[in-house]
C-alpha atoms as a PDB file:
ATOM      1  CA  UNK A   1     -14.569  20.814 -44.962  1.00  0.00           C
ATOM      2  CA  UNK A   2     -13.509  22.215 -41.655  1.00  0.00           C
ATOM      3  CA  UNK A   3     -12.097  18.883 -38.783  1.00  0.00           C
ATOM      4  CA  UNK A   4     -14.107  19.189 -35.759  1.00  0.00           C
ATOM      5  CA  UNK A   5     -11.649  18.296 -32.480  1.00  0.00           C
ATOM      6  CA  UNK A   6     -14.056  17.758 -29.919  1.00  0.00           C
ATOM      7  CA  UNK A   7     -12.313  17.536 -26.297  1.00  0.00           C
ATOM      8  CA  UNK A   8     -13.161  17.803 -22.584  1.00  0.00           C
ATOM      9  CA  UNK A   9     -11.143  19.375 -19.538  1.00  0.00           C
ATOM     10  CA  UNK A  10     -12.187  16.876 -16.556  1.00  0.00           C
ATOM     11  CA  UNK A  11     -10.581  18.690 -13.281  1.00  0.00           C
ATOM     12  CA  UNK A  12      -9.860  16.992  -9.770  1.00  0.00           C
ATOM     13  CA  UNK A  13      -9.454  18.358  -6.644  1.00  0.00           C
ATOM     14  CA  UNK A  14      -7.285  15.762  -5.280  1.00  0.00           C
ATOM     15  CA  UNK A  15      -7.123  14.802  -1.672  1.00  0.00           C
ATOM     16  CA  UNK A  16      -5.002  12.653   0.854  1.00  0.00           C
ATOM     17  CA  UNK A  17      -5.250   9.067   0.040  1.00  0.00           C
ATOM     18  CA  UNK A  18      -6.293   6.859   3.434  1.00  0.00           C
ATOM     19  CA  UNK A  19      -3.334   5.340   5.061  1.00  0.00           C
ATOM     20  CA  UNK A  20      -0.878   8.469   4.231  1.00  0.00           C
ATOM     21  CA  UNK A  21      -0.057   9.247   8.010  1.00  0.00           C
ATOM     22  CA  UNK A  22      -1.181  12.147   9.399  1.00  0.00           C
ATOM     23  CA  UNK A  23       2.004  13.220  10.784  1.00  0.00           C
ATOM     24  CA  UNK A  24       3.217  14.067   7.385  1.00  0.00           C
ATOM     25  CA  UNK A  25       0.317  15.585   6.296  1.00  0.00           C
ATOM     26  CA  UNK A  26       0.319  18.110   9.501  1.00  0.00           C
ATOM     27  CA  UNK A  27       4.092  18.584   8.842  1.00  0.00           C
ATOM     28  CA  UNK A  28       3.441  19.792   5.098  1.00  0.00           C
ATOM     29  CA  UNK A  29       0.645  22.128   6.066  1.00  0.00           C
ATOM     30  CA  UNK A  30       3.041  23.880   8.565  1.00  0.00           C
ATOM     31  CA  UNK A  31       5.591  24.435   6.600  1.00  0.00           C
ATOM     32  CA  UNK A  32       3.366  25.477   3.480  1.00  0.00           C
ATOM     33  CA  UNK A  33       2.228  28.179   6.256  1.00  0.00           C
ATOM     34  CA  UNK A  34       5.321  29.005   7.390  1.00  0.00           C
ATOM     35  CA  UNK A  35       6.506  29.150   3.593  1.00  0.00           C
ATOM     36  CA  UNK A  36       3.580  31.908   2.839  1.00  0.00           C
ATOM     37  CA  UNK A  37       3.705  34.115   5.868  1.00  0.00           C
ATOM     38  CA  UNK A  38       7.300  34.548   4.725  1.00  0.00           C
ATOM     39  CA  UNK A  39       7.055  34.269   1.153  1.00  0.00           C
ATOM     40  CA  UNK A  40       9.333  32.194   0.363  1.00  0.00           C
ATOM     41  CA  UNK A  41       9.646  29.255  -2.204  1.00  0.00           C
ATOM     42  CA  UNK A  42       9.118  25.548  -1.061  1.00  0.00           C
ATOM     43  CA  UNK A  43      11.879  24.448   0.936  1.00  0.00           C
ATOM     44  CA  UNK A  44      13.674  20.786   0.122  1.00  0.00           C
ATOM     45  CA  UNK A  45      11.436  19.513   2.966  1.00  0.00           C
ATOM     46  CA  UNK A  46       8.102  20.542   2.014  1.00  0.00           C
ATOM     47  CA  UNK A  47       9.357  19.476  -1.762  1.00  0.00           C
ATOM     48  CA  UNK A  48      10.284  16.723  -0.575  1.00  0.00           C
ATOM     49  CA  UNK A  49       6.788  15.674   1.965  1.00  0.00           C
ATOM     50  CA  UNK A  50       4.540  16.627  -0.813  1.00  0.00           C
ATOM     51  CA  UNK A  51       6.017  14.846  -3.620  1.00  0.00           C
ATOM     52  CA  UNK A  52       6.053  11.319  -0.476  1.00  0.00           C
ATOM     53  CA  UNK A  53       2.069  12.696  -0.288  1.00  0.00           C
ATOM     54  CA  UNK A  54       1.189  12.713  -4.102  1.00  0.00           C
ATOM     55  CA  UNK A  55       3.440   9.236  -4.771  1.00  0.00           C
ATOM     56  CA  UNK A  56       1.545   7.486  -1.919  1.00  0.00           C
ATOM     57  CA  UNK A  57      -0.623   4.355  -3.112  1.00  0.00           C
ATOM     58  CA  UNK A  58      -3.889   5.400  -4.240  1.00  0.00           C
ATOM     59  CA  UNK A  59      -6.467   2.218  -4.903  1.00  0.00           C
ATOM     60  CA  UNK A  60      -9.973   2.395  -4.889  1.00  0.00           C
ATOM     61  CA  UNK A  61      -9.849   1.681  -1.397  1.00  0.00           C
ATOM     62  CA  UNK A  62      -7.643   4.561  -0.518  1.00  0.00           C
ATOM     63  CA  UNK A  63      -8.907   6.801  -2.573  1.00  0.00           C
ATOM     64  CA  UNK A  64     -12.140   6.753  -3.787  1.00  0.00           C
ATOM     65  CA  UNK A  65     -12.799   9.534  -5.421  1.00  0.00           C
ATOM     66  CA  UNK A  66      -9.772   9.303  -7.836  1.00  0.00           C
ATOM     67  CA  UNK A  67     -11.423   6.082  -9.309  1.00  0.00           C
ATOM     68  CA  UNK A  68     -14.529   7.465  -9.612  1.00  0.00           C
ATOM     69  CA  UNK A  69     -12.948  10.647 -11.557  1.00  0.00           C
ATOM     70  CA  UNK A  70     -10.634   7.851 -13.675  1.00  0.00           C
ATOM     71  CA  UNK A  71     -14.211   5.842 -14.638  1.00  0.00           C
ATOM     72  CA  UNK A  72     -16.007   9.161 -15.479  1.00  0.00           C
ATOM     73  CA  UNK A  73     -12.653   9.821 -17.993  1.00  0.00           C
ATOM     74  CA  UNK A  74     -12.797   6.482 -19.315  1.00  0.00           C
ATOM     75  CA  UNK A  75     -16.941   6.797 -20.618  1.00  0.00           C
ATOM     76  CA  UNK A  76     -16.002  10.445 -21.923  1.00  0.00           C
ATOM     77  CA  UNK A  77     -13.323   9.468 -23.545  1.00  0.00           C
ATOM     78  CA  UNK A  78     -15.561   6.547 -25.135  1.00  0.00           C
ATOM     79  CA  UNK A  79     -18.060   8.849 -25.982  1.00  0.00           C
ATOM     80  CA  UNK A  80     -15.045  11.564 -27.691  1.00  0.00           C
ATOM     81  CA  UNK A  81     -14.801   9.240 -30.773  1.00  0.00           C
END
């Protein structure tokens, strides 16, 4: 008899958590223009901002949505068996 592997793919969009400072945020987004209109790959800067932008603290507070996504995993995953 054939194993059935049942799965899911849940996908986020992701998002600025509250509290990252704007400043950084505005400095990315230049340079990821500037970056394109010359196409060019990510500099040591921009590396450098996004990966401060993705390690900020995220808590429920400061970003909601990523606990909601995170709870909705959790029941699937329950549910997966």
């Amino acid at each position: 008899m054939a194993t059935v592997v049942r799965g899911v793919i849940l996908v986020g969009h992701g998002g600025i958590p509250k509290g990252c400072p704007q400043e950084l945020v505005t400095k990315l987004k230049r340079l990821e223009a500037q970056r394109r209109a010359a196409k060019m790959p990510p500099s040591p800067e921009e590396r450098e901002l996004d990966s401060k932008i993705r390690q900020w603290p995220r808590t429920p507070e400061t970003d909601p949505y990523r606990s909601g996504l995170e709870a909705v995993a959790t029941r699937l995953r329950a549910n997966l068996g």
